[in-house]
N, C-alpha and C. Protein backbone atom coordinates (compact mmCIF):
# COMPACT_ATOMS: atom_id res chain seq x y z
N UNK A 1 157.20 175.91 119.84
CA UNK A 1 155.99 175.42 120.47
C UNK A 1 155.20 174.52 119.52
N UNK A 2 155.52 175.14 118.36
CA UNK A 2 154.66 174.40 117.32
C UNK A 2 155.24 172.98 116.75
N UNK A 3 156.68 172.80 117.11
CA UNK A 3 156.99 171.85 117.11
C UNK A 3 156.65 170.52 118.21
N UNK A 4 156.74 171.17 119.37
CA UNK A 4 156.72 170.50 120.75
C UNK A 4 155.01 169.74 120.56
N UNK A 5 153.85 170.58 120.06
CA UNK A 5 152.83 169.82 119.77
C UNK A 5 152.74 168.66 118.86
N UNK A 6 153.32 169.00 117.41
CA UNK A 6 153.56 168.29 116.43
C UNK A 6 154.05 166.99 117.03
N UNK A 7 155.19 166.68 117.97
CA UNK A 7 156.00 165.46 118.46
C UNK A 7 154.89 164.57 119.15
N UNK A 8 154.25 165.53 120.31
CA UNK A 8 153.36 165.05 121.61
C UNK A 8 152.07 164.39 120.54
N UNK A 9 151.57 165.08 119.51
CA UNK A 9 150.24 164.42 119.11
C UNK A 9 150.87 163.51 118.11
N UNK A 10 152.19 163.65 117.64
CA UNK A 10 152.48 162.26 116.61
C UNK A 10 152.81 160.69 117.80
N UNK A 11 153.14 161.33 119.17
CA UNK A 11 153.63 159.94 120.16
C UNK A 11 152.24 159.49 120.59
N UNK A 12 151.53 160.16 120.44
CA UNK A 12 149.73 160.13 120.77
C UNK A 12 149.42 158.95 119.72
N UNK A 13 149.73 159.56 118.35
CA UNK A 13 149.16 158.58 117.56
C UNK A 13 149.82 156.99 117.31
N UNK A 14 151.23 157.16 117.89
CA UNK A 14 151.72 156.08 117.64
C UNK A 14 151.19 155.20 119.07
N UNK A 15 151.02 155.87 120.31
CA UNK A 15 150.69 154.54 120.85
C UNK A 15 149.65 154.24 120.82
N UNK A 16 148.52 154.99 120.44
CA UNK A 16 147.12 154.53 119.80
C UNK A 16 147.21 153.59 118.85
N UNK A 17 148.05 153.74 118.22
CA UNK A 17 147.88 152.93 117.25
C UNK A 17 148.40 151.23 117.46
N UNK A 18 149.33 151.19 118.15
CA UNK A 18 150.24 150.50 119.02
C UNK A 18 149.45 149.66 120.28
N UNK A 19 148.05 150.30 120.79
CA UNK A 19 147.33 149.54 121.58
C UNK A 19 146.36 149.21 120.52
N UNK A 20 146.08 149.72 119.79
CA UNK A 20 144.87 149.28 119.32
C UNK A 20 145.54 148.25 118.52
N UNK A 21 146.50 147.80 117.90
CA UNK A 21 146.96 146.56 117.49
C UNK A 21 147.46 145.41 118.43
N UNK A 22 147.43 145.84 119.61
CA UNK A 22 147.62 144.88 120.49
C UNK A 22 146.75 143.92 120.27
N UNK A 23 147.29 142.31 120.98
CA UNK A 23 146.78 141.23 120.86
C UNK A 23 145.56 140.97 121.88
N UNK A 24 144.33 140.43 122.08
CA UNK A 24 143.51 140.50 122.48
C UNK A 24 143.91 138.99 123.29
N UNK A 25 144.54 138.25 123.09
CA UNK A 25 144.36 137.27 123.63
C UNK A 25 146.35 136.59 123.22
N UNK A 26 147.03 136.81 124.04
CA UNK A 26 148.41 136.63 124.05
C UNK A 26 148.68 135.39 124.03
N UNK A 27 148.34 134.58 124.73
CA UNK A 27 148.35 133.31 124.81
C UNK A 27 147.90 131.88 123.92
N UNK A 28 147.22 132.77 122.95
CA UNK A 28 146.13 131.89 121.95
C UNK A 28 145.50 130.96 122.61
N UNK A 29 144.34 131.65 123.51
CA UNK A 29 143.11 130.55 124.52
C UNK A 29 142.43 129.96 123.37
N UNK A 30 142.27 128.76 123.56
CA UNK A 30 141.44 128.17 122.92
C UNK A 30 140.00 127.79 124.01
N UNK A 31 138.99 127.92 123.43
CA UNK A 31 137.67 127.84 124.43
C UNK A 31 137.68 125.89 124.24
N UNK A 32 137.18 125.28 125.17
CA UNK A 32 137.07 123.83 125.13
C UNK A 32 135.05 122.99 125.57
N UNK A 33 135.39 122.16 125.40
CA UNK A 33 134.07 122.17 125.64
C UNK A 33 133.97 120.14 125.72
N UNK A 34 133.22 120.01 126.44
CA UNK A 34 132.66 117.89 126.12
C UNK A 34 131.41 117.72 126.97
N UNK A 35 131.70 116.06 127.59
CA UNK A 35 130.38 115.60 128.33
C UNK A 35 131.04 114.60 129.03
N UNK A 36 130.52 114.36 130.19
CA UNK A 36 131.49 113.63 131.21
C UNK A 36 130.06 112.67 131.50
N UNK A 37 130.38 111.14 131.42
CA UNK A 37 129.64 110.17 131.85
C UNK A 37 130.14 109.47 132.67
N UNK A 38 129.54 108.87 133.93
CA UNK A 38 129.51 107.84 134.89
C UNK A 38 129.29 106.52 134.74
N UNK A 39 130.04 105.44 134.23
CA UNK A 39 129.13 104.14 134.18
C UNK A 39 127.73 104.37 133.10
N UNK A 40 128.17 105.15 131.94
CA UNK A 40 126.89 105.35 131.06
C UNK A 40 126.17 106.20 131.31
N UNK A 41 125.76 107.07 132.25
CA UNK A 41 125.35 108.44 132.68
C UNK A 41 125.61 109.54 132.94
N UNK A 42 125.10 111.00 132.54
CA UNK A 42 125.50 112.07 132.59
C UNK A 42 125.62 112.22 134.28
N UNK A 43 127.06 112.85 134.19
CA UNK A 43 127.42 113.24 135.57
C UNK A 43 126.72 114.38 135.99
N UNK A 44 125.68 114.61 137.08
CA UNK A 44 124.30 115.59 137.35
C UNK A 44 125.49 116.65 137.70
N UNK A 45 126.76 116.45 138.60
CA UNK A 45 127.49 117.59 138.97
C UNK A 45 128.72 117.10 139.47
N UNK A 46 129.90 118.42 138.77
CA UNK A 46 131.02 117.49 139.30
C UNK A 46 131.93 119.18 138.44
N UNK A 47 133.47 118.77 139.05
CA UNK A 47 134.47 119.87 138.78
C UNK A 47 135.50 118.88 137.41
N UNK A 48 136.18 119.56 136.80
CA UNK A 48 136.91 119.07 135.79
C UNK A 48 137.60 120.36 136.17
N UNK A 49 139.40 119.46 135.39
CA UNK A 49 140.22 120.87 135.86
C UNK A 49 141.30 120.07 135.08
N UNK A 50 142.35 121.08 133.91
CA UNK A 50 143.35 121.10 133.05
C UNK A 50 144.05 121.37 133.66
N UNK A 51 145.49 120.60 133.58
CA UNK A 51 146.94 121.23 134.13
C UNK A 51 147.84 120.83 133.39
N UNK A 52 148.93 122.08 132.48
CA UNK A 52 149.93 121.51 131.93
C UNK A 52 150.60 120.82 132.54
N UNK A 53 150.86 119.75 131.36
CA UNK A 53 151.92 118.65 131.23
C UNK A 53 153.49 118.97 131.74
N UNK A 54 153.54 120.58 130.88
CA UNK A 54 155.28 121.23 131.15
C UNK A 54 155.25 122.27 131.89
N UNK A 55 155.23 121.82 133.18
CA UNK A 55 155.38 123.16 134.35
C UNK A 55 155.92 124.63 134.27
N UNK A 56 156.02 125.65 134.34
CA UNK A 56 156.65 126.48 134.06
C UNK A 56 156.57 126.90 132.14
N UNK A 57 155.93 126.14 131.81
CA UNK A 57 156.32 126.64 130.32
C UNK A 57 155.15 128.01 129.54
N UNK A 58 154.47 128.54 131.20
CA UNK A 58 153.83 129.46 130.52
C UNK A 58 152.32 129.23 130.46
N UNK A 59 151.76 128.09 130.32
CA UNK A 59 150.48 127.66 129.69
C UNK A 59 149.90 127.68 131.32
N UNK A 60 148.35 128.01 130.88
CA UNK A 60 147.86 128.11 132.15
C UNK A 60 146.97 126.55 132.59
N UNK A 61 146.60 126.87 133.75
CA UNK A 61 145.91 126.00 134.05
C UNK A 61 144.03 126.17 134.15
N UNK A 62 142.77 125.00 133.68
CA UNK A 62 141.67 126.15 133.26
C UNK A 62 140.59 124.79 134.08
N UNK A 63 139.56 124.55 134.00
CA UNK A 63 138.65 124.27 134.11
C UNK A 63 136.88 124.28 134.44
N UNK A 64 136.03 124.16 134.94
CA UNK A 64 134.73 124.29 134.84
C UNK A 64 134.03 123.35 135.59
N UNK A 65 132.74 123.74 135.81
CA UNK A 65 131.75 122.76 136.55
C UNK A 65 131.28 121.85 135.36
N UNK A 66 131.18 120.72 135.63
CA UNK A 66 130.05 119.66 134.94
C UNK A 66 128.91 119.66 135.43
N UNK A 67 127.71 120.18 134.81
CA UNK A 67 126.28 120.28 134.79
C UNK A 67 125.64 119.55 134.27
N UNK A 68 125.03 118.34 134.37
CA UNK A 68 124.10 117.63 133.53
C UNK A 68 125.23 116.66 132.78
N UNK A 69 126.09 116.55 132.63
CA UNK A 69 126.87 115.89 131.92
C UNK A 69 127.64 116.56 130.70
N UNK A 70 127.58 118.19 130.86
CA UNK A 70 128.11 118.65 130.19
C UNK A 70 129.09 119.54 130.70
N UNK A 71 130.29 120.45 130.91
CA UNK A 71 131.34 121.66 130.92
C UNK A 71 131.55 122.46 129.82
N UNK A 72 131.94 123.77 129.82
CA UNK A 72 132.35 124.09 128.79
C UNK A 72 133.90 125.06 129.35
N UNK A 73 134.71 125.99 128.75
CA UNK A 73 134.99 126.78 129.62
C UNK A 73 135.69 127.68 128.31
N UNK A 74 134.95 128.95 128.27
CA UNK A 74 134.57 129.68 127.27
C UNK A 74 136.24 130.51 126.76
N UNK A 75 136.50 130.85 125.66
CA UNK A 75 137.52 131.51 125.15
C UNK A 75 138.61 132.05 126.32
N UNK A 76 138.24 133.17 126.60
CA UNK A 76 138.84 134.29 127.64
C UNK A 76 139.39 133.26 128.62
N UNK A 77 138.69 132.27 129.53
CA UNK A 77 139.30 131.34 130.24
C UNK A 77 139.69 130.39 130.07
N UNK A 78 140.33 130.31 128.40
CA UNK A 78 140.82 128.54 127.92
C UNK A 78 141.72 128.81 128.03
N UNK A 79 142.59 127.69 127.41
CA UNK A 79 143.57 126.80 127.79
C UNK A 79 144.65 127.14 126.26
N UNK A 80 145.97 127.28 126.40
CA UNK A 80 147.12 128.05 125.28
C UNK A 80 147.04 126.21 124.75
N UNK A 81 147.12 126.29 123.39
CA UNK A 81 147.47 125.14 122.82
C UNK A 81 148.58 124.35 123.74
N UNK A 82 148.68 123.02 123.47
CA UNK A 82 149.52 122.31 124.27
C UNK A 82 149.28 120.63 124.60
N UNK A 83 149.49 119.90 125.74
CA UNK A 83 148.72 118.91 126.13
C UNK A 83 148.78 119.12 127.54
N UNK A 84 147.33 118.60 128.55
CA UNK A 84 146.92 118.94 129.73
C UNK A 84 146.73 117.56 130.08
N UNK A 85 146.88 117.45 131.75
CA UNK A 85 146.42 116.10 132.34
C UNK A 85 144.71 117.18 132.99
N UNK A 86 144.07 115.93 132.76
CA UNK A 86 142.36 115.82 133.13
C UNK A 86 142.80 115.48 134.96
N UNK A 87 141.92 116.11 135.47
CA UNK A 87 141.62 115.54 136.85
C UNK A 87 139.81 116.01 136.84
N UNK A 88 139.05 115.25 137.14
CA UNK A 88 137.32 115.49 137.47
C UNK A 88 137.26 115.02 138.94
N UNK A 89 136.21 115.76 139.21
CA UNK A 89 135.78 115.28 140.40
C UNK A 89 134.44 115.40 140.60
N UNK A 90 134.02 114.60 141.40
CA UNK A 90 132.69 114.10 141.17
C UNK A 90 132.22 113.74 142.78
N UNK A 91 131.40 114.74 143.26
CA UNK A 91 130.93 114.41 144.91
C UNK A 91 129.66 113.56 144.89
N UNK A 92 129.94 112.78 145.92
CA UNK A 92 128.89 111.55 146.16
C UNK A 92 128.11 112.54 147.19
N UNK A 93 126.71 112.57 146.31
CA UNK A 93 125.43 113.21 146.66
C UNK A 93 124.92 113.11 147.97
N UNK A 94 125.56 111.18 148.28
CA UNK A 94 125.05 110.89 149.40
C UNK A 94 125.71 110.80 151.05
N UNK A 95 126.99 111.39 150.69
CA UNK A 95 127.94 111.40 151.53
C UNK A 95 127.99 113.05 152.20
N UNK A 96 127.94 112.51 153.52
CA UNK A 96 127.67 113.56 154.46
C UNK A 96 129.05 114.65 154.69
N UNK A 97 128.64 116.21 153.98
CA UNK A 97 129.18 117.48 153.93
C UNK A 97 129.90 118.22 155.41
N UNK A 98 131.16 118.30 155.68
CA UNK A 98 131.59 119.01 156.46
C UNK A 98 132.81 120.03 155.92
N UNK A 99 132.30 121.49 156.99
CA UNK A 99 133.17 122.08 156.70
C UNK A 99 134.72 121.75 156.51
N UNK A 100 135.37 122.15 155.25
CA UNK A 100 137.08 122.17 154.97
C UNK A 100 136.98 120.41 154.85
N UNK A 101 136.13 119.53 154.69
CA UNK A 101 136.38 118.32 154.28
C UNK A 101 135.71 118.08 153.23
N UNK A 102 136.65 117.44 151.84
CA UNK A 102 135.42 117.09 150.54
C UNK A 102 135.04 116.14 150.69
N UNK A 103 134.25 116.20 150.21
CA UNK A 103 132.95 114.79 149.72
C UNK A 103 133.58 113.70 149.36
N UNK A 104 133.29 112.31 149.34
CA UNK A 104 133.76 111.33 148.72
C UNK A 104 133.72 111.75 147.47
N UNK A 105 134.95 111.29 146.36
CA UNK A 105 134.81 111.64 145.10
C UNK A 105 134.54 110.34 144.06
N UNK A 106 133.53 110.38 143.87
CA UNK A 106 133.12 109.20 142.86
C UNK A 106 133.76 108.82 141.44
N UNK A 107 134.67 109.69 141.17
CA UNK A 107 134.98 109.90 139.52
C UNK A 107 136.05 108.39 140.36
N UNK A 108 136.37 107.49 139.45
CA UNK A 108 137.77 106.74 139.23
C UNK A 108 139.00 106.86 139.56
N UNK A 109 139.61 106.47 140.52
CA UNK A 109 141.20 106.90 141.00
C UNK A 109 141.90 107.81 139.56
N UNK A 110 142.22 107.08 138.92
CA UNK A 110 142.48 107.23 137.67
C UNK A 110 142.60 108.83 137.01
N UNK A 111 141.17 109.01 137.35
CA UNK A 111 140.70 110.43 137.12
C UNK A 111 141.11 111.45 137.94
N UNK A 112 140.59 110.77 139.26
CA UNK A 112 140.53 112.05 140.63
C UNK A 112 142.10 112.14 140.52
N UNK A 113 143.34 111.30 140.49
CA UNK A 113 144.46 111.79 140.23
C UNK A 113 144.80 112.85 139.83
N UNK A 114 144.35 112.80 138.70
CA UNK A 114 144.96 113.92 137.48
C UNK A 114 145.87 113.75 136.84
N UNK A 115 146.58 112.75 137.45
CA UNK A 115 147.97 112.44 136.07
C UNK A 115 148.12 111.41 134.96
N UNK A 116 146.58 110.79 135.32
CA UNK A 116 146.55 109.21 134.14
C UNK A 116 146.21 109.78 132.77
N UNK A 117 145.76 110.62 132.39
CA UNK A 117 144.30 111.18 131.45
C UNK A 117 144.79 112.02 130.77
N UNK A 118 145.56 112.55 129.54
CA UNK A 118 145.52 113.81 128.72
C UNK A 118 144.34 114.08 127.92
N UNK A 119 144.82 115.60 127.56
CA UNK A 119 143.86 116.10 126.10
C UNK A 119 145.52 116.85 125.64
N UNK A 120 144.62 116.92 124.32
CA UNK A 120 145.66 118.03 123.79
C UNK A 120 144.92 118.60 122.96
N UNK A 121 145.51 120.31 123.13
CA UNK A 121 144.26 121.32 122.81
C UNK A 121 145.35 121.85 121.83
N UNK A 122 144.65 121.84 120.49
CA UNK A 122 144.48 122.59 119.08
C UNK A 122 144.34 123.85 118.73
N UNK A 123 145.20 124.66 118.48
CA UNK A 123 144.54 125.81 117.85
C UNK A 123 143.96 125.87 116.50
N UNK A 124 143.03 126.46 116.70
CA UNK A 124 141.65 126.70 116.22
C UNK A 124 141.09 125.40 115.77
N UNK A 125 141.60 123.97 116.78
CA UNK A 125 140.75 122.96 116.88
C UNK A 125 139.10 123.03 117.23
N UNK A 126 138.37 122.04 117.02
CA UNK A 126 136.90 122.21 117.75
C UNK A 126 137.25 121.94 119.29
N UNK A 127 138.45 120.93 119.64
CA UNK A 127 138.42 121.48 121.23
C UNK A 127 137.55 120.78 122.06
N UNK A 128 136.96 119.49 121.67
CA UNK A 128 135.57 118.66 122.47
C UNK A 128 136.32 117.82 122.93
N UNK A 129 136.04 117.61 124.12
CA UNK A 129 136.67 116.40 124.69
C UNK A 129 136.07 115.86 125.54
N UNK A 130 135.23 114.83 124.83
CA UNK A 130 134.08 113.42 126.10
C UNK A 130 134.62 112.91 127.15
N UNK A 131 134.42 112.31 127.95
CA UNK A 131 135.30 111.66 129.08
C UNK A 131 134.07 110.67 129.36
N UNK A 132 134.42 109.39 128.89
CA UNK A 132 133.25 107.82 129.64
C UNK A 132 133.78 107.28 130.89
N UNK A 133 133.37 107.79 132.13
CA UNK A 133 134.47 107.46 133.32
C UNK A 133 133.53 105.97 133.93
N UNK A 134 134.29 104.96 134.06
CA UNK A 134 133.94 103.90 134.40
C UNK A 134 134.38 103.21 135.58
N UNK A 135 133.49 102.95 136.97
CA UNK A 135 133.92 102.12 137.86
C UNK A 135 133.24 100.89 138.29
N UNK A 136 132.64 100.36 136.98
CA UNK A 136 132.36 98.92 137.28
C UNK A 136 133.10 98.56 136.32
């Protein structure tokens, strides 16, 4: 009996020990962060969104709202080192809202694509990435 405890509290300690060395972050997220301008102005509101380059290779896909001309999109929801195509989008304020239909998107073909535009994200880079989107 005294053995049968001895085993059970040594398999106790090994997988304690075994989670508690687990990796907190498997993927190595890197948190990202920039400022998205319009023709020289902070974009008041708009979506930005990362998608690996190599399909299937694991890396996720991440992005964030643009507020004021800024995004960020914090650790836990970044992006595994790699390179990503940019797609933003950017709703025209003045264009009339219906359900299941989006907004005109003001960002640049270019952009609203998603496939013209990389970043490539660094581990334990700073990870900033501006975007000057221009349609004049």
């Amino acid at each position: 009996m005294v053995v049968r405890v001895a085993r059970v509290a040594m398999l106790l300690m090994v997988t304690l020990v075994l989670v508690g060395c687990s990796e907190d972050n498997p993927l190595n997220r890197q948190g990202l962060s920039g400022s998205v301008t319009l023709n020289g102005e902070p974009v008041a509101k708009g979506k930005i969104k990362f998608t690996p380059m190599v399909q299937g290779s694991g890396m996720t896909m991440a992005g964030g709202m643009i507020v004021d001309g800024s995004y960020s999109v914090e650790t836990a929801k970044g992006l595994a080192p790699g390179e990503y195509a940019v797609n933003i989008g950017i709703p025209d304020p003045n264009s009339e809202t219906k359900v299941g239909v989006n907004p005109k998107n003001l960002a640049p073909p270019d952009y609203a694509k998603g496939t013209e535009h990389t970043i490539k994200v660094e581990a334990g880079g700073s990870n900033v990435f501006d975007f000057e989107l221009k349609t004049k």
